[in-house]
N, C-alpha and C. Protein backbone atom coordinates (compact mmCIF):
# COMPACT_ATOMS: atom_id res chain seq x y z
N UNK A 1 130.37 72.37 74.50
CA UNK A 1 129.16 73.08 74.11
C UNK A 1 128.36 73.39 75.37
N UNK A 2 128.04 74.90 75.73
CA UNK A 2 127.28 74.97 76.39
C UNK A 2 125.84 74.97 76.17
N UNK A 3 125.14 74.33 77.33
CA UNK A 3 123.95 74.00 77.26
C UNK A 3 122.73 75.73 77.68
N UNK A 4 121.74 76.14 76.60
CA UNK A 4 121.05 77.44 76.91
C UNK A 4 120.39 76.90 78.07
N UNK A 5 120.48 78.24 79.11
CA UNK A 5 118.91 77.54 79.73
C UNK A 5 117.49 77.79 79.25
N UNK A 6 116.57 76.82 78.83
CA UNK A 6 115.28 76.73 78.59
C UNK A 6 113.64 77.71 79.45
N UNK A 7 113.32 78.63 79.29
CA UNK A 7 112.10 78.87 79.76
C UNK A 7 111.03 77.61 79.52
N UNK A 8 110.48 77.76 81.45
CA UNK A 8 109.09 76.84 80.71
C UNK A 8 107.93 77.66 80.88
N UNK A 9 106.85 77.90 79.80
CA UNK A 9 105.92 78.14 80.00
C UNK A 9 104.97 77.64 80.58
N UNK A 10 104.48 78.39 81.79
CA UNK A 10 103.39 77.23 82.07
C UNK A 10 101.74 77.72 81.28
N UNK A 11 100.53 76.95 82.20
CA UNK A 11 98.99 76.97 81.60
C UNK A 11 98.44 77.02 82.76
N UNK A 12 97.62 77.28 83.02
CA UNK A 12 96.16 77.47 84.01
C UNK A 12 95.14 77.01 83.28
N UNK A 13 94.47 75.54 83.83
CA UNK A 13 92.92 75.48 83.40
C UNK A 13 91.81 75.90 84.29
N UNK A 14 90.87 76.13 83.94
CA UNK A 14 89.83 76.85 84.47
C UNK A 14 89.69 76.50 85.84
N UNK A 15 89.96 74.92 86.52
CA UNK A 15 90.20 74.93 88.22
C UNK A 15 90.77 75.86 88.75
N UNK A 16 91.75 75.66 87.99
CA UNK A 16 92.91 76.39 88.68
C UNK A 16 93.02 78.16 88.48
N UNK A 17 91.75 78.83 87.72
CA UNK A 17 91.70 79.89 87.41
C UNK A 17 90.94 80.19 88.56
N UNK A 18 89.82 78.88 88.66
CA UNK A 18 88.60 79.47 89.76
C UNK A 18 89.22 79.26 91.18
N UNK A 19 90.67 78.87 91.76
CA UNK A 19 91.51 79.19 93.01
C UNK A 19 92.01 80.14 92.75
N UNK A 20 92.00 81.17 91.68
CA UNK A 20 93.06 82.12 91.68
C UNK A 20 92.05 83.22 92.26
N UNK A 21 91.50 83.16 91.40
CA UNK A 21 90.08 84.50 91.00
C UNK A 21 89.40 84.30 91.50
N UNK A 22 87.65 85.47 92.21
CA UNK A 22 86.84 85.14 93.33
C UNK A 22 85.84 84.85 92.21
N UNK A 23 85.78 85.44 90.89
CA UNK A 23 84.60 85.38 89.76
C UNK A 23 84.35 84.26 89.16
N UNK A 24 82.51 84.31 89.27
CA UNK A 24 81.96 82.93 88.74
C UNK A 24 81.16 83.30 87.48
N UNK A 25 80.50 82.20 87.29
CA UNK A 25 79.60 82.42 86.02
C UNK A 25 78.84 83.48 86.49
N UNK A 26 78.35 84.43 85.75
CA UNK A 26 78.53 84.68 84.36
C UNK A 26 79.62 85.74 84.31
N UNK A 27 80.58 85.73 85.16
CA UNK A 27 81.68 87.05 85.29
C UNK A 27 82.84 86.41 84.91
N UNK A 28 83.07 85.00 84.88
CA UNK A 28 84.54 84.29 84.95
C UNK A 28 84.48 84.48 83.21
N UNK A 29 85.30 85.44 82.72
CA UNK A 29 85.98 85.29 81.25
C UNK A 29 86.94 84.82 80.71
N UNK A 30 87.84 84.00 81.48
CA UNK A 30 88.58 83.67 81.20
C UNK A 30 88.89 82.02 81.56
N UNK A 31 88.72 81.41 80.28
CA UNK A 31 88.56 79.83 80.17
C UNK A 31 89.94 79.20 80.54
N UNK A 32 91.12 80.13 80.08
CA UNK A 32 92.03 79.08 80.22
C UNK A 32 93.50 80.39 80.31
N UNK A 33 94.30 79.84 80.53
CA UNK A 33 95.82 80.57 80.85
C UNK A 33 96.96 80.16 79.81
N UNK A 34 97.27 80.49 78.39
CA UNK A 34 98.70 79.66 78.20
C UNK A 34 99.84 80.35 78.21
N UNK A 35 101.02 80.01 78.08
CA UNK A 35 102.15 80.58 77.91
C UNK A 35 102.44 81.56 79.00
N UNK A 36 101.68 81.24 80.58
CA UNK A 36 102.13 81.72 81.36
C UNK A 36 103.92 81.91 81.87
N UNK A 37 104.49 83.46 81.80
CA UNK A 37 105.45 83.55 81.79
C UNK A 37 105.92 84.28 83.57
N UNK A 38 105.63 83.58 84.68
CA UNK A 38 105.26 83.89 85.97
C UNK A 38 104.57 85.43 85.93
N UNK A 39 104.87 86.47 86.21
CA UNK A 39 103.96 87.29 86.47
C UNK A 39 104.12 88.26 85.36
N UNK A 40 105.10 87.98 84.13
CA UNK A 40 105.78 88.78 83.09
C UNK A 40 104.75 88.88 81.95
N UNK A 41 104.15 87.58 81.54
CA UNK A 41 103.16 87.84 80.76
C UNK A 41 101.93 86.55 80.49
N UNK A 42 101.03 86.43 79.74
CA UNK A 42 100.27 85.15 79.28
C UNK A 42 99.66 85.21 78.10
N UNK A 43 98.47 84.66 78.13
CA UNK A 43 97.61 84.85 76.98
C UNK A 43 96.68 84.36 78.07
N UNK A 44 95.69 84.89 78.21
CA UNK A 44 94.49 84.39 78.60
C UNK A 44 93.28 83.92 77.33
N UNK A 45 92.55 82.77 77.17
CA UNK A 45 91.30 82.65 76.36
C UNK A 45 90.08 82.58 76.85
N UNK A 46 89.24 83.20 75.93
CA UNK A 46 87.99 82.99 75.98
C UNK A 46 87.22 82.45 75.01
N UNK A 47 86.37 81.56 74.95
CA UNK A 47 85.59 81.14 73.63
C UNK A 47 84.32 81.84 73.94
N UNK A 48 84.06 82.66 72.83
CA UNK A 48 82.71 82.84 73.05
C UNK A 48 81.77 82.50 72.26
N UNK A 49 80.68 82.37 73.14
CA UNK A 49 79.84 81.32 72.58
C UNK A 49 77.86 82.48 72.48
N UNK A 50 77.08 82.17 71.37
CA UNK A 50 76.12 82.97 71.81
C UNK A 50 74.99 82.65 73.38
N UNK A 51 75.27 81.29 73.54
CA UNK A 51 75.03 81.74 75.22
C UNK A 51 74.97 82.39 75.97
N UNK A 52 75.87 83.26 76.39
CA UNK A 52 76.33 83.92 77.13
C UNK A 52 75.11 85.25 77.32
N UNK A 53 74.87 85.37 78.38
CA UNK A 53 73.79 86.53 79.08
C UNK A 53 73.92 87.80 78.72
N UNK A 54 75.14 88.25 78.28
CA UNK A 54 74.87 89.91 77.58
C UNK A 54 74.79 90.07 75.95
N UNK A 55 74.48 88.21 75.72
CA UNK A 55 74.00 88.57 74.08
C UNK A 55 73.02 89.14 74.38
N UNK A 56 71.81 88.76 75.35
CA UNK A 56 70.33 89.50 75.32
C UNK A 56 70.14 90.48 74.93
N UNK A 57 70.81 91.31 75.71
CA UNK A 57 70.72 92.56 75.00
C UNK A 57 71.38 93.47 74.65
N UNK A 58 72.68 92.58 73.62
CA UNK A 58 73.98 93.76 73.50
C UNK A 58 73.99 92.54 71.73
N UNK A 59 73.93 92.47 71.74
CA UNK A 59 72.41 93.49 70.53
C UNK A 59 71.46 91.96 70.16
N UNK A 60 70.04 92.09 70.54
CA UNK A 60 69.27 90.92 70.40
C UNK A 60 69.47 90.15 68.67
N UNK A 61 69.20 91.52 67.79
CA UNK A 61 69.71 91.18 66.07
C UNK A 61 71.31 90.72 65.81
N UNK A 62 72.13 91.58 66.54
CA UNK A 62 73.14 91.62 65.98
C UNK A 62 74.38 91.33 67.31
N UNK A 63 74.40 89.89 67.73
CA UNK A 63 75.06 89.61 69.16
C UNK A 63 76.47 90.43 68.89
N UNK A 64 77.31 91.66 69.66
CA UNK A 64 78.95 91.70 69.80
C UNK A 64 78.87 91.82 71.62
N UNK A 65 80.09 91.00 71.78
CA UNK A 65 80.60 91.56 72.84
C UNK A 65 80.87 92.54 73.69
N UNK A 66 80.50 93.42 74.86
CA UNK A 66 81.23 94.39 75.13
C UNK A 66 82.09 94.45 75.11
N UNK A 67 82.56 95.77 74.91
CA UNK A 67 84.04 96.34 75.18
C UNK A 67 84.25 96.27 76.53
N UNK A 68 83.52 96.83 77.98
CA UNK A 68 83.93 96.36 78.79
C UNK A 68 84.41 95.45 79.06
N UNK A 69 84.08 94.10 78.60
CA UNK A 69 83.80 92.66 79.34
C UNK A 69 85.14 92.25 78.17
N UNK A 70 85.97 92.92 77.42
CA UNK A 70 87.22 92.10 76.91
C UNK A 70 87.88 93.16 77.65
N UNK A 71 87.83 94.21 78.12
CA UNK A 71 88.66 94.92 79.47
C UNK A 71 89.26 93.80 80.29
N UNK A 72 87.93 93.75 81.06
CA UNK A 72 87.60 92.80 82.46
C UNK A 72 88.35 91.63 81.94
N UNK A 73 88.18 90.66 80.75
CA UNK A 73 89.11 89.62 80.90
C UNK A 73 90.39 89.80 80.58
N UNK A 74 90.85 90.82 79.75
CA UNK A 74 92.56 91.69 80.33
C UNK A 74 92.84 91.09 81.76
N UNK A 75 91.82 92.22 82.32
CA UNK A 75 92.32 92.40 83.83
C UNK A 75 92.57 91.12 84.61
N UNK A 76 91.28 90.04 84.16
CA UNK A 76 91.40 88.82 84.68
C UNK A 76 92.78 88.15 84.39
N UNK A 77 93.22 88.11 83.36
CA UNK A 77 94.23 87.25 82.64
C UNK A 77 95.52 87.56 83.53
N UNK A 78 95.23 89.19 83.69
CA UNK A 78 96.80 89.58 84.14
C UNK A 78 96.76 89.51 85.97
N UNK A 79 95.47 89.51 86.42
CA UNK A 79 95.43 89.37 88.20
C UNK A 79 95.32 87.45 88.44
N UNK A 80 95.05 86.70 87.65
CA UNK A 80 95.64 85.71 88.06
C UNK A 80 96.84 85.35 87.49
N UNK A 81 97.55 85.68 87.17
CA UNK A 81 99.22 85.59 86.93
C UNK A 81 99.93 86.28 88.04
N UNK A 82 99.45 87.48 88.54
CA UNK A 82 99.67 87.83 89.87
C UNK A 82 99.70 87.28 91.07
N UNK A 83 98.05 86.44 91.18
CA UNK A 83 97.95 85.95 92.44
C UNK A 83 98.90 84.75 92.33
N UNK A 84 98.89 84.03 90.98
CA UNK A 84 99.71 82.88 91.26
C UNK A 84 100.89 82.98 91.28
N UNK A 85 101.63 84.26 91.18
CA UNK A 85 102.94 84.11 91.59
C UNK A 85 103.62 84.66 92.98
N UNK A 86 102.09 85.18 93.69
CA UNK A 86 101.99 85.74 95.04
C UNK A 86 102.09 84.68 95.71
N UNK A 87 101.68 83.15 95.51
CA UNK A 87 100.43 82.39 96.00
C UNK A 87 99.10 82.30 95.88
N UNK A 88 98.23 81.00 95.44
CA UNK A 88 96.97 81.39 95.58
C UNK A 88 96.23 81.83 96.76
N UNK A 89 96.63 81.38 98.21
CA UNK A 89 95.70 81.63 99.15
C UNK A 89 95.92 82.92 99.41
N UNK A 90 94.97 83.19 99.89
CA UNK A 90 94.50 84.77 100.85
C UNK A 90 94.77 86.04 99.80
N UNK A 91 94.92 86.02 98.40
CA UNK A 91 94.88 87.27 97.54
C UNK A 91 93.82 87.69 97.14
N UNK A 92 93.68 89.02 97.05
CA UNK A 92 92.58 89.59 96.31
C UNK A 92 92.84 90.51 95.27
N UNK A 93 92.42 90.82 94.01
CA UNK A 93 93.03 91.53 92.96
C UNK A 93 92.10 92.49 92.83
N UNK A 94 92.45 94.10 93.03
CA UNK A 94 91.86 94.99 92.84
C UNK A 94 91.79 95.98 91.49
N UNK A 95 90.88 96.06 90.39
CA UNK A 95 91.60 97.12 89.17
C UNK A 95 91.27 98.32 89.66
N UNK A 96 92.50 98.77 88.82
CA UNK A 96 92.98 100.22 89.48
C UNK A 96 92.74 101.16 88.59
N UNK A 97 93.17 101.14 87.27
CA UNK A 97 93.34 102.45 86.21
C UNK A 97 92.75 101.67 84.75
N UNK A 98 92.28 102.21 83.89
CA UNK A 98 92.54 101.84 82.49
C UNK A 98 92.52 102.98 81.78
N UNK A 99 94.10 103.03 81.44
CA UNK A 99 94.25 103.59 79.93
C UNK A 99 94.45 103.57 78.64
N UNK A 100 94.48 104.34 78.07
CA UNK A 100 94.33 104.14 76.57
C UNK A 100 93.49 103.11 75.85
N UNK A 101 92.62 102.64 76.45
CA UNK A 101 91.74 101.54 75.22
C UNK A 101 91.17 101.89 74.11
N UNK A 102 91.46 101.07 73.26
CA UNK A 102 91.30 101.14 71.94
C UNK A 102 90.19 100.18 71.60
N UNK A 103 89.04 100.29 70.81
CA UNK A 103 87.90 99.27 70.63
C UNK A 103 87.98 98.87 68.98
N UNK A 104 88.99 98.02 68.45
CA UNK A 104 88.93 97.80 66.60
C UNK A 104 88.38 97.24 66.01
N UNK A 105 87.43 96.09 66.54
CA UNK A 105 86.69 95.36 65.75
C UNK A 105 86.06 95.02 66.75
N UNK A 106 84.32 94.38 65.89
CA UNK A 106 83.75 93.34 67.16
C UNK A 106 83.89 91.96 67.26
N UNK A 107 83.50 91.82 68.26
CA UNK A 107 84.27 90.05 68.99
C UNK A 107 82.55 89.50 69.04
N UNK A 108 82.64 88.30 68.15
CA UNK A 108 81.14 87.93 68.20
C UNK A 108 81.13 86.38 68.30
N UNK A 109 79.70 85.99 68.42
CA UNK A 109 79.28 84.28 69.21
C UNK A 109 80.54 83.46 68.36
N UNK A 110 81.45 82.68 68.66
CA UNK A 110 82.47 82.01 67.73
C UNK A 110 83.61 82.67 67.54
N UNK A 111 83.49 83.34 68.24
CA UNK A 111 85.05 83.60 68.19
C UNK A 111 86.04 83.31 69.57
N UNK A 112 87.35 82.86 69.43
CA UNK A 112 88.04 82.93 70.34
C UNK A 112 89.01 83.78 70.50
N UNK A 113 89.21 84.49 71.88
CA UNK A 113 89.14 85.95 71.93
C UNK A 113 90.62 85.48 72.74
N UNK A 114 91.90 85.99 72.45
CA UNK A 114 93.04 85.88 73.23
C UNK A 114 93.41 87.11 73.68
N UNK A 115 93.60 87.11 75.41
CA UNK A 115 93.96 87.86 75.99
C UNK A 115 95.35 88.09 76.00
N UNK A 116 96.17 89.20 75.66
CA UNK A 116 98.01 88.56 75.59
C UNK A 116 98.15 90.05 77.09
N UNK A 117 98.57 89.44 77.48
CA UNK A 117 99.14 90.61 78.86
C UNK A 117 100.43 90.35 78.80
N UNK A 118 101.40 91.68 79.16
CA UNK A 118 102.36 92.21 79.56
C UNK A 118 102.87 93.05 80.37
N UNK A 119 103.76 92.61 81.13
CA UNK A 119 103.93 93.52 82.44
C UNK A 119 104.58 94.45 81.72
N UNK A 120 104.11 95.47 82.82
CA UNK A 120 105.56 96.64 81.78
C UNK A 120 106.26 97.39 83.49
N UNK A 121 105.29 97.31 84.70
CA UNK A 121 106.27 97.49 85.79
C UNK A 121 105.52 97.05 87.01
N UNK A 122 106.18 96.84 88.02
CA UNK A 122 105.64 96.05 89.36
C UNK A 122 106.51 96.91 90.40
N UNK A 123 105.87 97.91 91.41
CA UNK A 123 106.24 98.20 92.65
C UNK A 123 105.01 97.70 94.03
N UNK A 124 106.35 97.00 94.65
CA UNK A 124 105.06 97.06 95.42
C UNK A 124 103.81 95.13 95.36
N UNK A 125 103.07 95.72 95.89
CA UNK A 125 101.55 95.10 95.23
C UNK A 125 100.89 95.85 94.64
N UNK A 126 101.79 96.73 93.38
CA UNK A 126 101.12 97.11 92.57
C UNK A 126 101.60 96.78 91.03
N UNK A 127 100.59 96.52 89.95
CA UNK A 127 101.24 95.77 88.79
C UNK A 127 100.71 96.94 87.63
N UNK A 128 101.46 96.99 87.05
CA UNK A 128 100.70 97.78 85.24
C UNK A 128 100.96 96.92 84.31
N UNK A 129 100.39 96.79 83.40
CA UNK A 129 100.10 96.11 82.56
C UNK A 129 99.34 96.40 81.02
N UNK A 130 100.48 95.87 79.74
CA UNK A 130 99.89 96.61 78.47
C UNK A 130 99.26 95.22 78.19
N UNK A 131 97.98 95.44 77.45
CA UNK A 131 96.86 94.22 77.28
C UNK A 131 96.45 94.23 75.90
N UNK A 132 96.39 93.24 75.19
CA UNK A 132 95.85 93.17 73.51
C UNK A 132 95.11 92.15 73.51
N UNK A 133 93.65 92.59 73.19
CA UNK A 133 92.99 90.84 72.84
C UNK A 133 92.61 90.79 70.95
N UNK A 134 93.40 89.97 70.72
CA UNK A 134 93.26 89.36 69.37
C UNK A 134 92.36 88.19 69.20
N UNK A 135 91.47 88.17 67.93
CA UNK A 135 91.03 87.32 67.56
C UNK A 135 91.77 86.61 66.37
N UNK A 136 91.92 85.14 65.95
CA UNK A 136 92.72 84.81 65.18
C UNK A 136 93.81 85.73 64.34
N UNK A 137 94.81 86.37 65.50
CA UNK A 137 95.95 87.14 65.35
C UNK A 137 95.22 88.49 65.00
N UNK A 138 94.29 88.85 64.90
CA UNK A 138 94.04 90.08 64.50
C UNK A 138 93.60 91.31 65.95
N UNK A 139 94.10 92.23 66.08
CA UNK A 139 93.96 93.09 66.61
C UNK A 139 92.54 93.96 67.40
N UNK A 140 91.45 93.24 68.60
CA UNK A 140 90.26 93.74 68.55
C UNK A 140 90.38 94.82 69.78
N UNK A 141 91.27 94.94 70.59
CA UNK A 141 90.95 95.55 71.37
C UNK A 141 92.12 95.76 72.39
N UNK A 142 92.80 97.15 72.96
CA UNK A 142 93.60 97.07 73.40
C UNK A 142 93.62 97.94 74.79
N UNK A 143 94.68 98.00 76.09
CA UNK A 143 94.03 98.75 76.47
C UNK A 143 95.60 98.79 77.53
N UNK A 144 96.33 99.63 78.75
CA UNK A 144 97.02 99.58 79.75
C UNK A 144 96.24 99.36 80.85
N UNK A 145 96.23 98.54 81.89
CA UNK A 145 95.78 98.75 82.80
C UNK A 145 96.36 98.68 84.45
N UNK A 146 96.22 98.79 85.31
CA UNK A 146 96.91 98.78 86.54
C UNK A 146 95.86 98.24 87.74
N UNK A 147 96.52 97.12 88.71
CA UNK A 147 95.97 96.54 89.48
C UNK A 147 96.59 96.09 90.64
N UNK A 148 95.99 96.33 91.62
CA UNK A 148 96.62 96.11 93.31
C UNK A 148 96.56 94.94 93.89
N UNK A 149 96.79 93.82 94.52
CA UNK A 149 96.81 92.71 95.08
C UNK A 149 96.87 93.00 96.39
N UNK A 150 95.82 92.64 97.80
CA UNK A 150 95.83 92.58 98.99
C UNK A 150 95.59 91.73 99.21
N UNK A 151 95.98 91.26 100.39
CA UNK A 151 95.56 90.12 101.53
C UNK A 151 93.87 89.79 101.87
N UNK A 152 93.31 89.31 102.10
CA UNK A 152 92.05 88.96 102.13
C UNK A 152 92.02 89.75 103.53
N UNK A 153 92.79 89.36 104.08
CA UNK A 153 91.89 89.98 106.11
C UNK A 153 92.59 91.81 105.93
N UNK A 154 93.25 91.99 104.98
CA UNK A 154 93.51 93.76 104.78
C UNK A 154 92.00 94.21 104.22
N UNK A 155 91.54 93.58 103.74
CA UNK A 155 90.19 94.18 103.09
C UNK A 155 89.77 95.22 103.97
């Protein structure tokens, strides 16, 4: 009997997000990494909580999330899966394009918001990437996006 070989998935906790990524509070969206599949795919999470500084005024009555800011943690989810399979030291992750986003529901205080990224091609230090953030499996927001990785002293 032959033996399959096994994928391991790995995880990123938030240390290890904040060596990947230069973003802090209140920009770091992304709490945690699972089912990291090296630079092929993940899930990034976010819990959101009504804390957070653009409840103020995105909507004082009626708190939702931006649509930007479940972009941005796409982008996050999928540029530290990058840097960490670059290495963490000396990367910087640049976004490049977003297309097609789709906005389907709102993402509000209590919900946990999963980032699922997928590579779809890599030339280069350059990555594209199809992005879906679901809330308990459901479909809120989708989008392609594309992002560059440089060296810190290329800046």
């Amino acid at each position: 009997m032959t033996q399959q070989p096994t994928t391991t998935l790995g995880t990123a906790e938030i240390l290890e997000i904040m060596k990947l990524l230069p973003h802090r509070y209140p920009f770091l969206l992304v709490d945690r990494i699972i089912d990291i599949d090296g630079d092929n795919s993940a899930i990034g999470i976010k819990n959101v909580t009504a804390n957070e500084p653009h409840f103020t005024g995105h909507f004082p009555e009626n708190p939702i999330m931006p649509g930007v800011l479940l972009i941005e943690g796409m982008a996050q989810t999928a540029g530290a899966i990058c840097t960490r399979q670059r290495g963490q030291g000396g990367n910087l992750v640049y976004f490049m394009t977003i297309d097609n986003a789709r906005f389907r529901k709102p993402v509000v205080p209590g919900d946990r918001v999963e980032f699922h990224v997928f590579k779809q091609k890599q030339r280069g230090n350059i990555w594209k990437f199809h992005c879906d953030a679901k809330v308990d499996g459901v479909l809120v927001a989708e989008a392609d996006i594309g992002a560059m990785i440089i060296r810190k002293e290329e800046e």
